[in-house]
C-alpha atoms as a PDB file:
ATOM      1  CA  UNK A   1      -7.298 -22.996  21.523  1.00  0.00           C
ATOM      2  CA  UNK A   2      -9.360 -20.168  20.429  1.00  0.00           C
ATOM      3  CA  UNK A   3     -10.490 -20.269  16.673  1.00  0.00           C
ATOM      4  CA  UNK A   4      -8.239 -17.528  14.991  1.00  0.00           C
ATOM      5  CA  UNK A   5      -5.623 -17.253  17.267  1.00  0.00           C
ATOM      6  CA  UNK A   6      -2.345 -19.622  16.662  1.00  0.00           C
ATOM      7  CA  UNK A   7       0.270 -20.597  19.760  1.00  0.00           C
ATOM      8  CA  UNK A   8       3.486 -18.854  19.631  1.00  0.00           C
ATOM      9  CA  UNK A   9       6.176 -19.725  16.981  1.00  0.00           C
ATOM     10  CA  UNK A  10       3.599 -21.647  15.148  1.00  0.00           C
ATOM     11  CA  UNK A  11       2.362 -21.075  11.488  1.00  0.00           C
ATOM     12  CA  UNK A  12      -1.181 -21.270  10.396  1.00  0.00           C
ATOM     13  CA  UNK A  13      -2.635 -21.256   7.002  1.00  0.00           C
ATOM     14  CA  UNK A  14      -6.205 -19.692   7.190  1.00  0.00           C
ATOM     15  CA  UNK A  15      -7.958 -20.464   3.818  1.00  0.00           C
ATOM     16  CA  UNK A  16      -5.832 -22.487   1.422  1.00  0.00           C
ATOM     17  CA  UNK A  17      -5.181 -25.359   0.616  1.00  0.00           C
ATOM     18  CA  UNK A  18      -1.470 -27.311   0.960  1.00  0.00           C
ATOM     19  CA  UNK A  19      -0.668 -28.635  -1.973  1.00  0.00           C
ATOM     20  CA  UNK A  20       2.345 -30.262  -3.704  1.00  0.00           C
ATOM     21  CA  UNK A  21       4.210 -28.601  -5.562  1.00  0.00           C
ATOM     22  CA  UNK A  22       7.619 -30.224  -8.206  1.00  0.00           C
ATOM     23  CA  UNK A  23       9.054 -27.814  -8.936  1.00  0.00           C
ATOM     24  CA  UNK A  24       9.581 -23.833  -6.578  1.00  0.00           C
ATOM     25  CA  UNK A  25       9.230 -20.232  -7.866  1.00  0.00           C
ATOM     26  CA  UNK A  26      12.179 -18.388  -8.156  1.00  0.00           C
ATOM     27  CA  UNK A  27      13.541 -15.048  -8.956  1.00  0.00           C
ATOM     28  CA  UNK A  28      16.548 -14.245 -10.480  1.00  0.00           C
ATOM     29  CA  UNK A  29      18.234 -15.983  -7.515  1.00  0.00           C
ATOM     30  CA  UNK A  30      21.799 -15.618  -8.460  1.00  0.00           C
ATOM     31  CA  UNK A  31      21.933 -11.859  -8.314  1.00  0.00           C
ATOM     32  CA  UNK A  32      23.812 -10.639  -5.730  1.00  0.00           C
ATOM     33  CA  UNK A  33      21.747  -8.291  -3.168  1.00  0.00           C
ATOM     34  CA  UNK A  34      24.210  -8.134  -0.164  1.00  0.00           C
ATOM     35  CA  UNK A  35      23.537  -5.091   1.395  1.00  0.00           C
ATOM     36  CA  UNK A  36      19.619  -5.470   0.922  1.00  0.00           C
ATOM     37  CA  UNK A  37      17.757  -6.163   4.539  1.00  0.00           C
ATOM     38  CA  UNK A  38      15.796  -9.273   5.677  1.00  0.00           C
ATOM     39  CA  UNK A  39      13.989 -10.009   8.462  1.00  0.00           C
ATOM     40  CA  UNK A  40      15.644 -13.286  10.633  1.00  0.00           C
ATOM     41  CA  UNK A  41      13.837 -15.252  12.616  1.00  0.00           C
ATOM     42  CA  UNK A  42      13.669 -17.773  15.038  1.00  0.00           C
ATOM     43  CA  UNK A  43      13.488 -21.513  12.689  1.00  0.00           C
ATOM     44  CA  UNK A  44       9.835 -22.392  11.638  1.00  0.00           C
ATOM     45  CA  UNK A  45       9.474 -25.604   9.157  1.00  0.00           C
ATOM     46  CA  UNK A  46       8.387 -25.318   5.576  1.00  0.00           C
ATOM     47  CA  UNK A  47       4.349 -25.501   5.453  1.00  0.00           C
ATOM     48  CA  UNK A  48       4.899 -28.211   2.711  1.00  0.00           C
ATOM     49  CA  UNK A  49       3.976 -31.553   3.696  1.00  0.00           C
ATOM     50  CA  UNK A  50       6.731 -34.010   3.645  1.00  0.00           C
ATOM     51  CA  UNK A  51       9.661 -30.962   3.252  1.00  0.00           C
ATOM     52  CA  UNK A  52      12.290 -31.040   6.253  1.00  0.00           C
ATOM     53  CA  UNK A  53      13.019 -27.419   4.634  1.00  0.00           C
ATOM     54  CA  UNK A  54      13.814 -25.456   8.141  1.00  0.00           C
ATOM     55  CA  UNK A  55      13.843 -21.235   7.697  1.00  0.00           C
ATOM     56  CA  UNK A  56      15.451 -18.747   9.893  1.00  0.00           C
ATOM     57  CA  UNK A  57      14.249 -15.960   7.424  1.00  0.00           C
ATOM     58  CA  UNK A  58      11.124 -15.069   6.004  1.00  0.00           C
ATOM     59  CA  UNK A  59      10.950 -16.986   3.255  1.00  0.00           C
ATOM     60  CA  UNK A  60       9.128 -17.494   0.055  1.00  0.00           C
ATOM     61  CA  UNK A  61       9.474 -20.769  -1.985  1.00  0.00           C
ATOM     62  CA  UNK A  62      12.287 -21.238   0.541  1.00  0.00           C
ATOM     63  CA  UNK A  63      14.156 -18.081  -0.937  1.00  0.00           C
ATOM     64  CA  UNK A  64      15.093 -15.268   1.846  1.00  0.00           C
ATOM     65  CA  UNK A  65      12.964 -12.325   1.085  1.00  0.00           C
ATOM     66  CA  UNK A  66      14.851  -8.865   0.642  1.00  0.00           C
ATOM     67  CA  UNK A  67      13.836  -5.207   0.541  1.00  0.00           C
ATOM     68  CA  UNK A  68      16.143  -2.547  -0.498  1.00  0.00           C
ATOM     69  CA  UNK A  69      15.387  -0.229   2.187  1.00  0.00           C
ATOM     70  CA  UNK A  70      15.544  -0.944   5.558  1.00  0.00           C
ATOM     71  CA  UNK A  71      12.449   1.203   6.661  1.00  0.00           C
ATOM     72  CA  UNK A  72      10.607  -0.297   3.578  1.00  0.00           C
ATOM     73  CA  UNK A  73       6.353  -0.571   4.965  1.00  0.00           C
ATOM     74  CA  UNK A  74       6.455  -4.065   3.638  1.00  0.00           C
ATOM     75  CA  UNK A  75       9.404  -5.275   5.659  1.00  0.00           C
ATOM     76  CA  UNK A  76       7.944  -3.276   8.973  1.00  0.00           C
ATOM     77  CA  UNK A  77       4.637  -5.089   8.029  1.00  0.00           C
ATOM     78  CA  UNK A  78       6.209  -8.848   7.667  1.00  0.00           C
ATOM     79  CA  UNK A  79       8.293  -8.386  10.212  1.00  0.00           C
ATOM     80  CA  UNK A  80       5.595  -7.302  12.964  1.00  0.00           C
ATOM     81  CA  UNK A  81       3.302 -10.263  11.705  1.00  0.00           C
ATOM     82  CA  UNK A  82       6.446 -12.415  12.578  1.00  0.00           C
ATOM     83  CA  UNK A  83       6.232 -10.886  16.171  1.00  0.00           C
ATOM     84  CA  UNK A  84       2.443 -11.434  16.258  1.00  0.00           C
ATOM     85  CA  UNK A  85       2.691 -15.266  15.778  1.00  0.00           C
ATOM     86  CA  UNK A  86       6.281 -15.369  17.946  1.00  0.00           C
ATOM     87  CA  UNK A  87       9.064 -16.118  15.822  1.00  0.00           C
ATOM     88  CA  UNK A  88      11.324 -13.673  17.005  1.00  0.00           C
ATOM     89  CA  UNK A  89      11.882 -10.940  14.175  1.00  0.00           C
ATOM     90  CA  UNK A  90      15.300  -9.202  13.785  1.00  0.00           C
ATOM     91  CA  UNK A  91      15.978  -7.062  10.959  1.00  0.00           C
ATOM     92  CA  UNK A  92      19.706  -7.572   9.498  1.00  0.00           C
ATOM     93  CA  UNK A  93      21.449  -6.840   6.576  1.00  0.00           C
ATOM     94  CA  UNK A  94      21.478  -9.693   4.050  1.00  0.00           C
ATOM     95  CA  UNK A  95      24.179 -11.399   2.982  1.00  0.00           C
ATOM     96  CA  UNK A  96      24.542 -13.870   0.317  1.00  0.00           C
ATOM     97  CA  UNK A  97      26.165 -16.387   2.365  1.00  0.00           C
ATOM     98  CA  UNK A  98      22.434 -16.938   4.153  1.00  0.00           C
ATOM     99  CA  UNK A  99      21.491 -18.746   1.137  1.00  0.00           C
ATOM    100  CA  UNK A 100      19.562 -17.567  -2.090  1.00  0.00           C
ATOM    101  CA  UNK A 101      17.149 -14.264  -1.713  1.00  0.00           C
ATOM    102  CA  UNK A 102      14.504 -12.711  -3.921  1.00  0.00           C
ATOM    103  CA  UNK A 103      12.980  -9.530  -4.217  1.00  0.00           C
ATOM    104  CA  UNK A 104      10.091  -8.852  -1.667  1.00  0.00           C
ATOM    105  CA  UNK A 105       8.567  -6.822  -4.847  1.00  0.00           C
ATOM    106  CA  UNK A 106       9.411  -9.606  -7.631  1.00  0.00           C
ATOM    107  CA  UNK A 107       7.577 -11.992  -5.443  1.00  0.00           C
ATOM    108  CA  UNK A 108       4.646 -10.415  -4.854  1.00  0.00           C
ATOM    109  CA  UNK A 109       4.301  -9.605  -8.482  1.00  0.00           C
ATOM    110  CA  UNK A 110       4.622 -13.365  -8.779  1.00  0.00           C
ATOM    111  CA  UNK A 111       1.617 -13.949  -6.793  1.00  0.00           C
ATOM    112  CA  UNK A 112       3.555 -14.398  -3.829  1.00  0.00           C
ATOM    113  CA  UNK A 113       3.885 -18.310  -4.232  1.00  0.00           C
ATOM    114  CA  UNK A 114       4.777 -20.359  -1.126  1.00  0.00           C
ATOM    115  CA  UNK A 115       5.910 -23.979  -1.186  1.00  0.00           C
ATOM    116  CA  UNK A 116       3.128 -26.385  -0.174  1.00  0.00           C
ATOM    117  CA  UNK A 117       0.464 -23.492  -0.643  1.00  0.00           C
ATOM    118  CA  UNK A 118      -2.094 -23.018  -3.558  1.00  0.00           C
ATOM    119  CA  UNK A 119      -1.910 -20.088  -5.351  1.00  0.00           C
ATOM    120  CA  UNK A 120      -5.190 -17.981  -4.764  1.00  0.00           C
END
């Protein structure tokens, strides 16, 4: 396989480092954003070594990320990446029954930590 290019459905890490990590980020994950949009996709395993953590959202720290406008840049942005590496992107309306979210925005001010990835 070509360097820089990644097979379908697959996740790559391109300069960082996995790394373990006791305890995840979180937002306030309790509040309630039904009604927010996320981007689904098709399941892709935590990068985390030794996590059987399995998303079918973009995730951060295994929290669904939400943006409060559909047509938000950001969520056209992560979504179209999603595409790029094959996972099947579908924009939907969250609901708090998919499990805990966080704001796209909160995270990003947070660095944007992932489980199982350094923080730059």
């Amino acid at each position: 396989m070509e360097e820089g290019w990644s097979e379908p459905g697959r996740a790559t890490l391109a300069d960082e480092e996995l790394w373990e990590v006791e305890e995840l980020w979180s937002d306030d994950a309790d509040r309630d954003r039904s009604g927010w949009f996320c981007v689904r996709t098709d399941p892709f395993p935590c990068p985390a070594h030794g996590c059987d953590f399995v998303a079918e959202f973009m995730t951060a720290a295994h929290l669904i990320l939400v943006w409060e406008q559909r047509d938000d840049p950001n969520l056209l942005h992560h979504a179209q990446r999603a595409k790029e590496v094959g996972r099947n992107p579908r924009i939907e309306q969250y609901a708090s029954k998919y499990g805990p979210s966080a704001s796209y925005y909160a995270w990003e001010a947070a660095g944007g930590p992932v489980h199982g990835v350094r923080a730059r």
